[in-house]
C-alpha atoms as a PDB file:
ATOM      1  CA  UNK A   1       0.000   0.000   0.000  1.00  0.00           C
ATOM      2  CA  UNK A   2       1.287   3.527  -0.794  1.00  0.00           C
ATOM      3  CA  UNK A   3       1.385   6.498   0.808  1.00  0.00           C
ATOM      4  CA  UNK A   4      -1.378   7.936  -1.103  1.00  0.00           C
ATOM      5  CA  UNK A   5      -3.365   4.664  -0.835  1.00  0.00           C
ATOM      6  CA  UNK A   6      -2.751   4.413   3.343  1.00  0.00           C
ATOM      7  CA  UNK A   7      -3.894   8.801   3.114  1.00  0.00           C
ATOM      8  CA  UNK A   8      -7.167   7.909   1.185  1.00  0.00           C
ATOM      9  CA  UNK A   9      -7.454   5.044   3.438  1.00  0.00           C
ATOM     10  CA  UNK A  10      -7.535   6.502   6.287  1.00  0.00           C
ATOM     11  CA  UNK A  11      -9.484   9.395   5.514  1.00  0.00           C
ATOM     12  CA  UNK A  12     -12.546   6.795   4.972  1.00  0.00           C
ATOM     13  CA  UNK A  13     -11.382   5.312   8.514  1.00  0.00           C
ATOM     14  CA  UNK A  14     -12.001   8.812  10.128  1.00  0.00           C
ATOM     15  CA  UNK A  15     -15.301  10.013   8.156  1.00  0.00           C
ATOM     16  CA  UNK A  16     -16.850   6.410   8.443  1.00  0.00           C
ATOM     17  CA  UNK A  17     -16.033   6.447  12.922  1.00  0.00           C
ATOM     18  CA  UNK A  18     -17.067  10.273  13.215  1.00  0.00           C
ATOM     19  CA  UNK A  19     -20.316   9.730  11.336  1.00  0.00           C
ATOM     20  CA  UNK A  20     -20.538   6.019  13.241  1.00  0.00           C
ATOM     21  CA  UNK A  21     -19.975   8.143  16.420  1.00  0.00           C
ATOM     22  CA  UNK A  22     -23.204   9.884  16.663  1.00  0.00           C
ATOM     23  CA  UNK A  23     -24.896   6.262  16.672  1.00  0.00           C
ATOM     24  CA  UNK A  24     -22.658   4.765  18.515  1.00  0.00           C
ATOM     25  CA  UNK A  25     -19.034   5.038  20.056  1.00  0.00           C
ATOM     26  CA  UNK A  26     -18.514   0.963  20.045  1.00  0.00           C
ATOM     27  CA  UNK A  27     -19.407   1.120  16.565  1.00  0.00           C
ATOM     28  CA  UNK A  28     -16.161   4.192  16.141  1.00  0.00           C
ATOM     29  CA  UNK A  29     -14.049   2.363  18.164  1.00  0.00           C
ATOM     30  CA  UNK A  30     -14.180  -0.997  16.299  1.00  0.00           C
ATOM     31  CA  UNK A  31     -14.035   0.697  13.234  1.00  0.00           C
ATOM     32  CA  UNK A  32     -10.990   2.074  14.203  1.00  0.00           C
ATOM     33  CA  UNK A  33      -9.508  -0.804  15.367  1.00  0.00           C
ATOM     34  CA  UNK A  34     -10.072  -2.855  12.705  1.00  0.00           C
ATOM     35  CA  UNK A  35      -8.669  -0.240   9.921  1.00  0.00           C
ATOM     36  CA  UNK A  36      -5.448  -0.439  12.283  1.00  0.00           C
ATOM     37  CA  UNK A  37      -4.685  -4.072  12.086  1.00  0.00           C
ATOM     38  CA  UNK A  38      -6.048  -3.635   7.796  1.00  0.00           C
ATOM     39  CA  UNK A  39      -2.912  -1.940   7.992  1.00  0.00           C
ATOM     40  CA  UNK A  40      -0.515  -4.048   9.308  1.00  0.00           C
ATOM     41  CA  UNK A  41      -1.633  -7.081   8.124  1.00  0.00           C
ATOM     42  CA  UNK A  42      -1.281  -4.712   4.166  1.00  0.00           C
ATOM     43  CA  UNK A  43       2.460  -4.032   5.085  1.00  0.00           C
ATOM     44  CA  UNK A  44       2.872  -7.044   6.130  1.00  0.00           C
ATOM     45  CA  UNK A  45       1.622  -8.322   2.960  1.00  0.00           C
ATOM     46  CA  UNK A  46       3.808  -5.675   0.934  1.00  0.00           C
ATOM     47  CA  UNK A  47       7.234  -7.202   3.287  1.00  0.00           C
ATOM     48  CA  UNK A  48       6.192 -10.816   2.314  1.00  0.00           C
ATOM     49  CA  UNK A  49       5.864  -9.797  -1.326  1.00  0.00           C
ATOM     50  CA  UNK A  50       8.967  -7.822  -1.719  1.00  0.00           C
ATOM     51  CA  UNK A  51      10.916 -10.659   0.232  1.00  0.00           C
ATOM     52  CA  UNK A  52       9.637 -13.299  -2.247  1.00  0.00           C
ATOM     53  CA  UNK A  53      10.212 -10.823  -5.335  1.00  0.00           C
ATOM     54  CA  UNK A  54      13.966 -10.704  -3.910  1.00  0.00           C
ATOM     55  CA  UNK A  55      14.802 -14.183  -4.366  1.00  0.00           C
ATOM     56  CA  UNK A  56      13.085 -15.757  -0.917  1.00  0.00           C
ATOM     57  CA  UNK A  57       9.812 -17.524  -0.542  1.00  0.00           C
ATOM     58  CA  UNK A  58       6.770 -16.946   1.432  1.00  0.00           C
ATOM     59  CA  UNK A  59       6.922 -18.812   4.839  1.00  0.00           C
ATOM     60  CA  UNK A  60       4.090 -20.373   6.383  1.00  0.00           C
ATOM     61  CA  UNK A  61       4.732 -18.364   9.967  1.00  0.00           C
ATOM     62  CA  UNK A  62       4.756 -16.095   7.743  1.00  0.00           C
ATOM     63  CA  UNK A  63       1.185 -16.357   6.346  1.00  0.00           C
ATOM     64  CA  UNK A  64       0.034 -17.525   9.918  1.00  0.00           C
ATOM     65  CA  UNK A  65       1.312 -14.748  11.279  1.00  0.00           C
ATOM     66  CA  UNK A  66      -0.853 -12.561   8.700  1.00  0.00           C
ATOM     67  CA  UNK A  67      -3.945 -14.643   9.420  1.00  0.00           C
ATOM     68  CA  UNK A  68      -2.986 -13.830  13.434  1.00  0.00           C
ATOM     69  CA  UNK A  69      -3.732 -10.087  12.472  1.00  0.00           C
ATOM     70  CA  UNK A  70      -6.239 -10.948  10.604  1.00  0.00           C
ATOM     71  CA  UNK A  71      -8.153 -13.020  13.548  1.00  0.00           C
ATOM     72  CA  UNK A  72      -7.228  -9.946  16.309  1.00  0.00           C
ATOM     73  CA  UNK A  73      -9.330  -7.285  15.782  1.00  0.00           C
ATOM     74  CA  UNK A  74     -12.359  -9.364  15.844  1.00  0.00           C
ATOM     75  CA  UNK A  75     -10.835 -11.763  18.811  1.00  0.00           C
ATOM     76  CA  UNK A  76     -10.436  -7.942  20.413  1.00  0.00           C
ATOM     77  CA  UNK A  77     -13.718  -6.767  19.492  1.00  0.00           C
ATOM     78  CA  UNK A  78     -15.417  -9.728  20.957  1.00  0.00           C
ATOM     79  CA  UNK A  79     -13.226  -9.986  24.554  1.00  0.00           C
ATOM     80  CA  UNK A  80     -14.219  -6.133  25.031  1.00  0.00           C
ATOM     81  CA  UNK A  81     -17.859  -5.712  23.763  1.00  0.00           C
ATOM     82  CA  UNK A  82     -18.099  -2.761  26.031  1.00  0.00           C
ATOM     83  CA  UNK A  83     -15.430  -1.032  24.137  1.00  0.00           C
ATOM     84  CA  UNK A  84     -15.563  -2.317  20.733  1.00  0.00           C
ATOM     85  CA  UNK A  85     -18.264  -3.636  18.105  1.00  0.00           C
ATOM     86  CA  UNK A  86     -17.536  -6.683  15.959  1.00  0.00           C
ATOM     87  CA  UNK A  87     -19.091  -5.914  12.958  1.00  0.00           C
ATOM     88  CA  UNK A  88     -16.917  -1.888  13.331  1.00  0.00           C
ATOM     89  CA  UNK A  89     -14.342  -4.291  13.443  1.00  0.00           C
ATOM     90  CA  UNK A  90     -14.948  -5.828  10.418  1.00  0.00           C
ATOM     91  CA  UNK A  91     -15.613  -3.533   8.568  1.00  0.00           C
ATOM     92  CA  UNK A  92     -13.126  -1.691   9.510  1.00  0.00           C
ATOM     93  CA  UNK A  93     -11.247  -4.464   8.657  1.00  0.00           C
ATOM     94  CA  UNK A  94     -12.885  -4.147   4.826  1.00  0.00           C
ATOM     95  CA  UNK A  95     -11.866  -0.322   3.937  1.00  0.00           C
ATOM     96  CA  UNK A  96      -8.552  -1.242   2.597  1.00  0.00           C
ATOM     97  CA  UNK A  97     -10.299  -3.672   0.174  1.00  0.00           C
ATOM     98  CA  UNK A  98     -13.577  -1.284  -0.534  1.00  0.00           C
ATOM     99  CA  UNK A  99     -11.365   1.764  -1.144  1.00  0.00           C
ATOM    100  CA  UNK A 100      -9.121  -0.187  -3.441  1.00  0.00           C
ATOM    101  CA  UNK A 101     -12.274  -1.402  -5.556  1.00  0.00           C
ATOM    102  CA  UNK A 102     -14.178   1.871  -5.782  1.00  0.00           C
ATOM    103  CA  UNK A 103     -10.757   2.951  -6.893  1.00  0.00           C
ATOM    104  CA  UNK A 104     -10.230   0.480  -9.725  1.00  0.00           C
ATOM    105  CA  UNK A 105     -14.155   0.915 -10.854  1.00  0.00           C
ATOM    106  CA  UNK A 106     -13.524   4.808 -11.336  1.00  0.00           C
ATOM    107  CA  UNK A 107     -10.392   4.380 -12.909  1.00  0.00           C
ATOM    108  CA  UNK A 108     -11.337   1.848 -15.714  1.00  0.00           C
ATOM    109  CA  UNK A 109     -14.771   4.251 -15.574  1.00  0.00           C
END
């Protein structure tokens, strides 16, 4: 993910949690948790890729590890209901992927 990918990213993050807010903070919060782990688990991704590209190969701790971050956010989300909401999580989770397909739609447009 680039740095004007992560900055478009983000910005979703933000607007999606403040306008969640006024329904509910849980909702904010797990929103915001899951776009934080979507963004690890992406530069994780982009490590694993450049390390195969550069001769290596792709480890399975390696794509456990990914799954691990993956799994978190919604392990998190359902530990500490009071604080977070599972389905923020997840979709919080899903704004990397959603921003990257609205992107690709409007650029083939």
């Amino acid at each position: 993910m680039n740095k004007d990918q992560l900055l478009r990213n983000s910005a979703v993050a933000i607007v999606v949690s403040v306008v969640f807010l006024f329904f509910d903070k849980k909702i904010s919060t797990g929103i915001l948790l899951g776009f934080l782990f979507a963004c690890l688990y992406w530069k994780m991704l982009a490590d694993n890729i450049d390390q195969v590209i550069d001769g290596g190969r792709s480890t399975k701790a390696a794509q456990a590890g990914r799954m691990v971050v993956l799994a978190a956010p919604m392990l998190i989300a359902c530990l500490f209901p009071e604080k977070f909401n599972v389905f923020g999580s997840f979709f919080g989770l899903m704004i990397p992927k959603l921003t990257l397909y609205i992107l690709s739609f409007f650029r083939k447009g």
